[in-house]
PDB file of N, CA and C in Angstrom:
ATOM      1  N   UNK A   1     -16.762  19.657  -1.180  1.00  0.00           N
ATOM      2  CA  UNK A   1     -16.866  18.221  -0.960  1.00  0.00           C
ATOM      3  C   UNK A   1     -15.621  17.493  -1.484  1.00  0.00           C
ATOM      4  N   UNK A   2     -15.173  17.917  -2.831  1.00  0.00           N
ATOM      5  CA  UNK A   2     -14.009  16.837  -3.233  1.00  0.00           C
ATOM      6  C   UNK A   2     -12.759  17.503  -2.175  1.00  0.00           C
ATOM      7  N   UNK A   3     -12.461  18.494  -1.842  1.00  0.00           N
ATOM      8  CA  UNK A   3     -11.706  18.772  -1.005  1.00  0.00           C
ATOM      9  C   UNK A   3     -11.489  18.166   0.376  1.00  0.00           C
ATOM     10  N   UNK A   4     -12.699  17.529   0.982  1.00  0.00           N
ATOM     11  CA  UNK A   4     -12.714  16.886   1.946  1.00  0.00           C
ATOM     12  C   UNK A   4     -12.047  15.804   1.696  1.00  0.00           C
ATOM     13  N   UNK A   5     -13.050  14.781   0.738  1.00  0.00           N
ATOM     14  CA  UNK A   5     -12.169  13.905  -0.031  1.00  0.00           C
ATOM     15  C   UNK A   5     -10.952  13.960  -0.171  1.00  0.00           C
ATOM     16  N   UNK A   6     -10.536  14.609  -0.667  1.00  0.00           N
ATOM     17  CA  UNK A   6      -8.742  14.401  -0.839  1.00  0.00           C
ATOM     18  C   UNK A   6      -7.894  14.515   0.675  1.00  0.00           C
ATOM     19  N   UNK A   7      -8.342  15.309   1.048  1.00  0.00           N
ATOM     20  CA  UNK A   7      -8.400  15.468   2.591  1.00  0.00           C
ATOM     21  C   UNK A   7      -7.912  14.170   3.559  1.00  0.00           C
ATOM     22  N   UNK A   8      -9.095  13.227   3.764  1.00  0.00           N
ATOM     23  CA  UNK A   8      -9.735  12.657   3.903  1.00  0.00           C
ATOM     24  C   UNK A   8      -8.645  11.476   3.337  1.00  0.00           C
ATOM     25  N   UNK A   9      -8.508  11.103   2.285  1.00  0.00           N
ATOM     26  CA  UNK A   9      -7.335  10.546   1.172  1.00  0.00           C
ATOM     27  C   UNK A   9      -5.780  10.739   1.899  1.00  0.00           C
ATOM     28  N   UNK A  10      -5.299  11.736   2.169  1.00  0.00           N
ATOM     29  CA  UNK A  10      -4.404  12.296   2.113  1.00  0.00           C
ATOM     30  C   UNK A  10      -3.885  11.904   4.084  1.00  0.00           C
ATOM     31  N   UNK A  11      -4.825  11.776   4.819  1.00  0.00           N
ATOM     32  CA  UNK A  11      -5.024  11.188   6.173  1.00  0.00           C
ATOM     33  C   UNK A  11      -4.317   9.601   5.993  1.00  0.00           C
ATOM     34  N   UNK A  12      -5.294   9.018   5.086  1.00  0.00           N
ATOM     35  CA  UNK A  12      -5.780   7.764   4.902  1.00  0.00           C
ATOM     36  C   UNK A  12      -3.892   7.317   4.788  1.00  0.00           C
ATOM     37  N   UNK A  13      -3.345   7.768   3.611  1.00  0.00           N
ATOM     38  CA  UNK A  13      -2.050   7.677   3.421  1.00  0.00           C
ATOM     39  C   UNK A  13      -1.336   8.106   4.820  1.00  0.00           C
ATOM     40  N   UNK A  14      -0.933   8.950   5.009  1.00  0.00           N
ATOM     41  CA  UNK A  14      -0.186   9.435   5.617  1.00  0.00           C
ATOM     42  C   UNK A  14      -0.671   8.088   7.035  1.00  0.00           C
ATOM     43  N   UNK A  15      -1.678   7.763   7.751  1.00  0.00           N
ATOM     44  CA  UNK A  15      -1.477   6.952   8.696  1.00  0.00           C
ATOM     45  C   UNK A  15      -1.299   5.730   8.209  1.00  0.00           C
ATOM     46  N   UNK A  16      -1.607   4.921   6.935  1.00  0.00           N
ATOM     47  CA  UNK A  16      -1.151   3.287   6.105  1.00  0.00           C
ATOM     48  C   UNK A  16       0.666   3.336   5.869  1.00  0.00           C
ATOM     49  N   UNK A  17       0.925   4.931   5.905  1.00  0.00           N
ATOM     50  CA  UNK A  17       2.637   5.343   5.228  1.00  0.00           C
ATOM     51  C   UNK A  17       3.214   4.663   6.627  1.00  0.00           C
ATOM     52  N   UNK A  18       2.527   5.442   7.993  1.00  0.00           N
ATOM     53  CA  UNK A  18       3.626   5.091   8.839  1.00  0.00           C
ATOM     54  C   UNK A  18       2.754   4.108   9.590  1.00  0.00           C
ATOM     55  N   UNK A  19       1.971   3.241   9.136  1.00  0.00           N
ATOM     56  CA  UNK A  19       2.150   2.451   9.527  1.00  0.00           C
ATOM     57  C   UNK A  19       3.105   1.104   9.212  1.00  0.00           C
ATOM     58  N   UNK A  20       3.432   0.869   7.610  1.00  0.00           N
ATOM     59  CA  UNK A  20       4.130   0.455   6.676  1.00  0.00           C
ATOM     60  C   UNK A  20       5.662   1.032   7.488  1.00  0.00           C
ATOM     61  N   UNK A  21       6.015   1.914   7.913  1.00  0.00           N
ATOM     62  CA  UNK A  21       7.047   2.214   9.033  1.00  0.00           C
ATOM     63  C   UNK A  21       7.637   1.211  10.053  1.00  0.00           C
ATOM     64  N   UNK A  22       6.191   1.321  10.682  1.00  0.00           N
ATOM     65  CA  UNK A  22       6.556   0.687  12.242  1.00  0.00           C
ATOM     66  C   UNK A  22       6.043  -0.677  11.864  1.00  0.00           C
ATOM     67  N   UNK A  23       5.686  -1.463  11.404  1.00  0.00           N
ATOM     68  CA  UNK A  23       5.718  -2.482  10.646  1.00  0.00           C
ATOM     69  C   UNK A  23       7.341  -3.252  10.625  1.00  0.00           C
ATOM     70  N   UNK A  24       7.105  -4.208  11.890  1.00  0.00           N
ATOM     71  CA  UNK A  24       8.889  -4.689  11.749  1.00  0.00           C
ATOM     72  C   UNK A  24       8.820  -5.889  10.822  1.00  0.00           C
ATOM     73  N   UNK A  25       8.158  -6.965  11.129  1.00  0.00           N
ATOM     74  CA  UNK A  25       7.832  -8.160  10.768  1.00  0.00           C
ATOM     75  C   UNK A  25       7.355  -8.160   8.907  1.00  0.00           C
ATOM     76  N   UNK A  26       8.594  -8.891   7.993  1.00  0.00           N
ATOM     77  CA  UNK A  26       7.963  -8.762   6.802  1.00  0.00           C
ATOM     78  C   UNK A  26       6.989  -9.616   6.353  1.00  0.00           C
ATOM     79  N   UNK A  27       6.444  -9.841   6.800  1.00  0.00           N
ATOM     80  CA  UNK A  27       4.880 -10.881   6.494  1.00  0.00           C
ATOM     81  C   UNK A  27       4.276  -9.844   7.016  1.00  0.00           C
ATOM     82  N   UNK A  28       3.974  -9.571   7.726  1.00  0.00           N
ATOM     83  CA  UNK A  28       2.581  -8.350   8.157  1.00  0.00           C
ATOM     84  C   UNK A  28       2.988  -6.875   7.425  1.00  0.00           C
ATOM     85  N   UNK A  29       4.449  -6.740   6.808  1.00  0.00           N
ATOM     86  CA  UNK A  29       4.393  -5.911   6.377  1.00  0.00           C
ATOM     87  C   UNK A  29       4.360  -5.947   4.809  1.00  0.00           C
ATOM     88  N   UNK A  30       4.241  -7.068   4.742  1.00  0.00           N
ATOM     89  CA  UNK A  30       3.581  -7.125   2.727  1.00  0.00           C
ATOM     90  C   UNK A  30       2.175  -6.992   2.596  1.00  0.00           C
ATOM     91  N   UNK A  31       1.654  -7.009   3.869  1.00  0.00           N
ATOM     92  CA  UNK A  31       0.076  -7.139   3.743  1.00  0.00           C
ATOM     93  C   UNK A  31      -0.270  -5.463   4.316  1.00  0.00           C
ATOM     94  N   UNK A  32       0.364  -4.866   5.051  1.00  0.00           N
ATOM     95  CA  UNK A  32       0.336  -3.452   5.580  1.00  0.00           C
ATOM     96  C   UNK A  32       0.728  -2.716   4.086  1.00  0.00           C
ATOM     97  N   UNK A  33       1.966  -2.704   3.686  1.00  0.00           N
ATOM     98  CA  UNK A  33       1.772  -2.132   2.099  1.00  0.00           C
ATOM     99  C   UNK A  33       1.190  -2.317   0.962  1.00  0.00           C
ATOM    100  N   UNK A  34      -0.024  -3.320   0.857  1.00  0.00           N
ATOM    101  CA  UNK A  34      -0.640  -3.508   0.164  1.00  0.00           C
ATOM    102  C   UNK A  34      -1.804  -2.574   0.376  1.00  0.00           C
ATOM    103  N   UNK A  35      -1.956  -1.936   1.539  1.00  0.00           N
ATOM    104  CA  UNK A  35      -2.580  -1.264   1.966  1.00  0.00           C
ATOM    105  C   UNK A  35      -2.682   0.310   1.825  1.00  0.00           C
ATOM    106  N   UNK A  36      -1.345   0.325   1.756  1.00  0.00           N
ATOM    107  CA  UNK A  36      -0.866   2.049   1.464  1.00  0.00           C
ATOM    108  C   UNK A  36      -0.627   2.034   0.198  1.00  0.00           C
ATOM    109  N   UNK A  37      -0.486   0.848  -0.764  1.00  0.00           N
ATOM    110  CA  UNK A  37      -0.663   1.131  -2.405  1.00  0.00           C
ATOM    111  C   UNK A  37      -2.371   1.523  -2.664  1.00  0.00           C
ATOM    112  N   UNK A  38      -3.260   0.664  -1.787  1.00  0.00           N
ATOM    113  CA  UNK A  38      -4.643   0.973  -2.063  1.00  0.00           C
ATOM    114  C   UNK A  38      -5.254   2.290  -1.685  1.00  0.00           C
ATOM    115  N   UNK A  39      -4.585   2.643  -0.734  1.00  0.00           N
ATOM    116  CA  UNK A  39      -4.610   3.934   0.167  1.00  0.00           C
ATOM    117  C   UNK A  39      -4.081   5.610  -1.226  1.00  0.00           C
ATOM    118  N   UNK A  40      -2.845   5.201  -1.762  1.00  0.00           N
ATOM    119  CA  UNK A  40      -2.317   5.570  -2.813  1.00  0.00           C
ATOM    120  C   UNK A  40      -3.394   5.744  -3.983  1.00  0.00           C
ATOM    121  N   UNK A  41      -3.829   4.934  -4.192  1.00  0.00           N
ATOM    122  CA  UNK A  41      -4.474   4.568  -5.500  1.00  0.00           C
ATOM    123  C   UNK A  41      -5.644   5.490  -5.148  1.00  0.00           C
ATOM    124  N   UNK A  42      -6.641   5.641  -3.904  1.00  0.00           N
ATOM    125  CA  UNK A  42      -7.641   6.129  -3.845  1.00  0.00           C
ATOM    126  C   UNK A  42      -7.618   7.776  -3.606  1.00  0.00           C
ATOM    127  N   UNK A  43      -6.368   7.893  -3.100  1.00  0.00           N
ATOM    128  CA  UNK A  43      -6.031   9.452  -3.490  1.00  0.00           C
ATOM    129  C   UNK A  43      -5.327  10.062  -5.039  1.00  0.00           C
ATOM    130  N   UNK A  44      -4.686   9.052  -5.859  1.00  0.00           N
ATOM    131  CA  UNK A  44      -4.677   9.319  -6.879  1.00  0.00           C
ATOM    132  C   UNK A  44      -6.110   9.315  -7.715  1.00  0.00           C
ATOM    133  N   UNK A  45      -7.043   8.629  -7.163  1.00  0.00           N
ATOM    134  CA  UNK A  45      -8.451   9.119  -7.563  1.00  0.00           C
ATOM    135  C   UNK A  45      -9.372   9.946  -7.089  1.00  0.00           C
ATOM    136  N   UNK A  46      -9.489  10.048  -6.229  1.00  0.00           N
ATOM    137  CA  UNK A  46      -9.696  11.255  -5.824  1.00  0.00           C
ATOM    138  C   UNK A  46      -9.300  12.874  -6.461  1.00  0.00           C
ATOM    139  N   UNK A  47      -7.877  12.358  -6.748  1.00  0.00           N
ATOM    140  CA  UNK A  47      -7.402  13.629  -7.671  1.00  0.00           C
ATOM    141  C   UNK A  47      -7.671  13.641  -9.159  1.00  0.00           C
ATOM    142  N   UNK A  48      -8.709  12.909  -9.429  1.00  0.00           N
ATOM    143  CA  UNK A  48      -9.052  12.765 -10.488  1.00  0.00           C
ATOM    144  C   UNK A  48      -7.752  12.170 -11.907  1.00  0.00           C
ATOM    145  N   UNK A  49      -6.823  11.482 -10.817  1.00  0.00           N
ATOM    146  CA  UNK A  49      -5.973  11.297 -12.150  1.00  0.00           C
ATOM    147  C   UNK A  49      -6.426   9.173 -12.299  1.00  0.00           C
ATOM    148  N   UNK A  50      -7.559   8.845 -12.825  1.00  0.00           N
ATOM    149  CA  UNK A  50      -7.697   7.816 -13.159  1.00  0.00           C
ATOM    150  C   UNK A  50      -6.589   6.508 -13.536  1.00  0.00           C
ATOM    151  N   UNK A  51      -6.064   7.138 -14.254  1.00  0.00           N
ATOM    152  CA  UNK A  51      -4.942   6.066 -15.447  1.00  0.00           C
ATOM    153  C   UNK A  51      -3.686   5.968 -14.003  1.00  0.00           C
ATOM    154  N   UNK A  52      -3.087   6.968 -13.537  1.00  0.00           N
ATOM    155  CA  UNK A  52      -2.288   6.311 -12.445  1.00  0.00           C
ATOM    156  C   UNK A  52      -3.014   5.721 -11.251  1.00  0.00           C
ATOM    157  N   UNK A  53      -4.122   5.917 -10.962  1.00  0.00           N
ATOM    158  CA  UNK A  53      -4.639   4.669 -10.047  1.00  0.00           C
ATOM    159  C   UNK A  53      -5.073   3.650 -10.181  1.00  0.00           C
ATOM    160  N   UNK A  54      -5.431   3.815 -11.451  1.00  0.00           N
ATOM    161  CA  UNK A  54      -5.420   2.027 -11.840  1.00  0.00           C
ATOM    162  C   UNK A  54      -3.983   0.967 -11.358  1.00  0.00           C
ATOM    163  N   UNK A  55      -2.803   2.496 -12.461  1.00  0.00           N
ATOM    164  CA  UNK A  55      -1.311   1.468 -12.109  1.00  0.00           C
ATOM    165  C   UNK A  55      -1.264   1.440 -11.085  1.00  0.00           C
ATOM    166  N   UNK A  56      -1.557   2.206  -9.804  1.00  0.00           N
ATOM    167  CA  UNK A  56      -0.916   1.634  -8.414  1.00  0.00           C
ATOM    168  C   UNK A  56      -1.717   0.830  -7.637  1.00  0.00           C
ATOM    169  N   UNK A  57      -2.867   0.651  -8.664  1.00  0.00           N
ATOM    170  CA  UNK A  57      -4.042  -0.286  -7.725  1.00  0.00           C
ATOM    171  C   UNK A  57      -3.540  -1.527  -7.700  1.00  0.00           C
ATOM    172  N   UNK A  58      -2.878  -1.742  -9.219  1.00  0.00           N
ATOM    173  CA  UNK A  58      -2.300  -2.974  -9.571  1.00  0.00           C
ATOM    174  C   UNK A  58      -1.106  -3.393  -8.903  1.00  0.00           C
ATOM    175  N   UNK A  59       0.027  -2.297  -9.363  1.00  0.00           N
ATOM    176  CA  UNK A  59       1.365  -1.718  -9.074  1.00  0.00           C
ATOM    177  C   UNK A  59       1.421  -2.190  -7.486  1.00  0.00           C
ATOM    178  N   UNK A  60       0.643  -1.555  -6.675  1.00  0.00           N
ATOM    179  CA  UNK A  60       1.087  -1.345  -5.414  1.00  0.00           C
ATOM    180  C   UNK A  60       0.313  -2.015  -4.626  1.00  0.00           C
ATOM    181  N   UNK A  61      -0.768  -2.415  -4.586  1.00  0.00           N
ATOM    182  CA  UNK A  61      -1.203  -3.182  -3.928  1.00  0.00           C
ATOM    183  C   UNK A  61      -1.927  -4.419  -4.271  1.00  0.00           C
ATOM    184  N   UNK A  62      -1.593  -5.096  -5.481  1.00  0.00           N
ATOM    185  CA  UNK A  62      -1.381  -6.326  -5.701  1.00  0.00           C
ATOM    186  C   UNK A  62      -0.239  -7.318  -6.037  1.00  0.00           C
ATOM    187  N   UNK A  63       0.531  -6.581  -6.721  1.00  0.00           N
ATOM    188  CA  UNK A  63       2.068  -7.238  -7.271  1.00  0.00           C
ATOM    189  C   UNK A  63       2.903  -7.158  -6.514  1.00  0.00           C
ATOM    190  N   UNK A  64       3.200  -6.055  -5.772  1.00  0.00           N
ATOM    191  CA  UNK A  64       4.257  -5.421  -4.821  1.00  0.00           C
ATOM    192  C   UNK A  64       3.782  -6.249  -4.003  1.00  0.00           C
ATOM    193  N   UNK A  65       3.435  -6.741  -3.156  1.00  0.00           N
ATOM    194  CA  UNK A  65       2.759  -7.225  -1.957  1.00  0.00           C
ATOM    195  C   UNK A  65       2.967  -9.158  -1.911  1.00  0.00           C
ATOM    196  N   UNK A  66       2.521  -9.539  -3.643  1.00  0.00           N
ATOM    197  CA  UNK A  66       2.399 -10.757  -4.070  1.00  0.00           C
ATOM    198  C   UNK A  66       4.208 -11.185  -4.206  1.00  0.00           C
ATOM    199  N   UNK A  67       4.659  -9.940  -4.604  1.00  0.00           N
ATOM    200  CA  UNK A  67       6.451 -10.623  -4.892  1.00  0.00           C
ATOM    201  C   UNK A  67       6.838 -10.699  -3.677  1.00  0.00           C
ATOM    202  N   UNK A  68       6.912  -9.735  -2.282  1.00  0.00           N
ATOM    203  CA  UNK A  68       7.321  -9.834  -1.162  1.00  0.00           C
ATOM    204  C   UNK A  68       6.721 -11.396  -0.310  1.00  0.00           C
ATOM    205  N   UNK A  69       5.506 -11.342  -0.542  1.00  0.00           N
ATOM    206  CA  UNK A  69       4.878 -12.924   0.049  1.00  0.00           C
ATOM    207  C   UNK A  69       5.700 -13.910  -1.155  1.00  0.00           C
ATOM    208  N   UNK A  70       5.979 -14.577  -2.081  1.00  0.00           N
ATOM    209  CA  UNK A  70       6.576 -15.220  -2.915  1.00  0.00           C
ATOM    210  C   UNK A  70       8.181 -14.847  -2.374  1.00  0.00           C
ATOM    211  N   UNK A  71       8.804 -13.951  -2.346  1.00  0.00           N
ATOM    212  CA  UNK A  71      10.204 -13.838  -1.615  1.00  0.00           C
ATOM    213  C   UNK A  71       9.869 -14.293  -0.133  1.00  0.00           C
ATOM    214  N   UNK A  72       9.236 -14.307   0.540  1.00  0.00           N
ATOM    215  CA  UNK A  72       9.464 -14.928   2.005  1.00  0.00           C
ATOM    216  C   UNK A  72       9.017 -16.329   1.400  1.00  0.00           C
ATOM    217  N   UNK A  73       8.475 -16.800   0.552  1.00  0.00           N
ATOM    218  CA  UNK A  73       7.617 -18.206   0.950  1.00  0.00           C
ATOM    219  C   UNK A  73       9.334 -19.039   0.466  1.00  0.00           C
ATOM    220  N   UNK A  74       9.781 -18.880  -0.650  1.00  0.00           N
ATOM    221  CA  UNK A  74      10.795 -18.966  -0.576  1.00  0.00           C
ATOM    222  C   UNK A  74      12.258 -18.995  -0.020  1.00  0.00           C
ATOM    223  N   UNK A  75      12.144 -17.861   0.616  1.00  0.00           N
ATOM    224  CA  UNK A  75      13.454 -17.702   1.403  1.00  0.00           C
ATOM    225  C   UNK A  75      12.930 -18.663   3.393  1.00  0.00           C
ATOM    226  N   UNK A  76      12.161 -18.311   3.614  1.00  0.00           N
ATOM    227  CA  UNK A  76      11.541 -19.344   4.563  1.00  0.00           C
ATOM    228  C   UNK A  76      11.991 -18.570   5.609  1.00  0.00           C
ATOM    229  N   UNK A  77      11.830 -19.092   6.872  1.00  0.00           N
ATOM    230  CA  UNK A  77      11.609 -18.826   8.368  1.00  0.00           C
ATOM    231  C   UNK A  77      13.206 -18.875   8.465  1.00  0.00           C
ATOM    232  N   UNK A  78      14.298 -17.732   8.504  1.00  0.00           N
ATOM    233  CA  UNK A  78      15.320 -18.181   9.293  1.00  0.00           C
ATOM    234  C   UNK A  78      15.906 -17.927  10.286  1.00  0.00           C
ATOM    235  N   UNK A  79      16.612 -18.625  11.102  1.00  0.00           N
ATOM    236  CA  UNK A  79      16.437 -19.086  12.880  1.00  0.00           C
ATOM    237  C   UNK A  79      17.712 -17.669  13.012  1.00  0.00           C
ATOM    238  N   UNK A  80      17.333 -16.731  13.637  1.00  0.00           N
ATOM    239  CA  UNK A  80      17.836 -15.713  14.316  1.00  0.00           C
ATOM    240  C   UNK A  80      19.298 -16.018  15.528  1.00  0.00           C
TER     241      UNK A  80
END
């Protein structure tokens, strides 16, 4: 069973990774990697390593995500 799980985990990443890829647009893509930090986090639990999924629960898909939205709100819409 936990083998599935990680399994299962290890999917989960690998399709949030490339999606975070093909992800052109950085507004949809601060919200797509917030996704593959959570994605991250649940296979670092899964692997039973607790204490680093907490940090990337935090790490990666709340802060990482919050500085990229705060760098666009800032830097703003510019005309191509």
């Amino acid at each position: 069973m936990r083998d599935a799980v990680i399994a299962l985990a290890l999917v989960w990443v690998a399709a949030s990774g490339t999606a975070v890829v093909f992800t052109r647009d950085p507004l949809p893509q601060a919200f797509v990697t917030g996704f593959f930090g959570l994605s991250l986090a649940t296979l670092y639990l899964a692997m039973q390593a607790g204490d680093v999924a907490l940090s990337q629960l935090v790490v990666g898909a709340v802060a990482l995500p919050f500085v990229v939205l705060l760098s666009l709100a800032k830097v703003g819409k510019r005309p191509e």
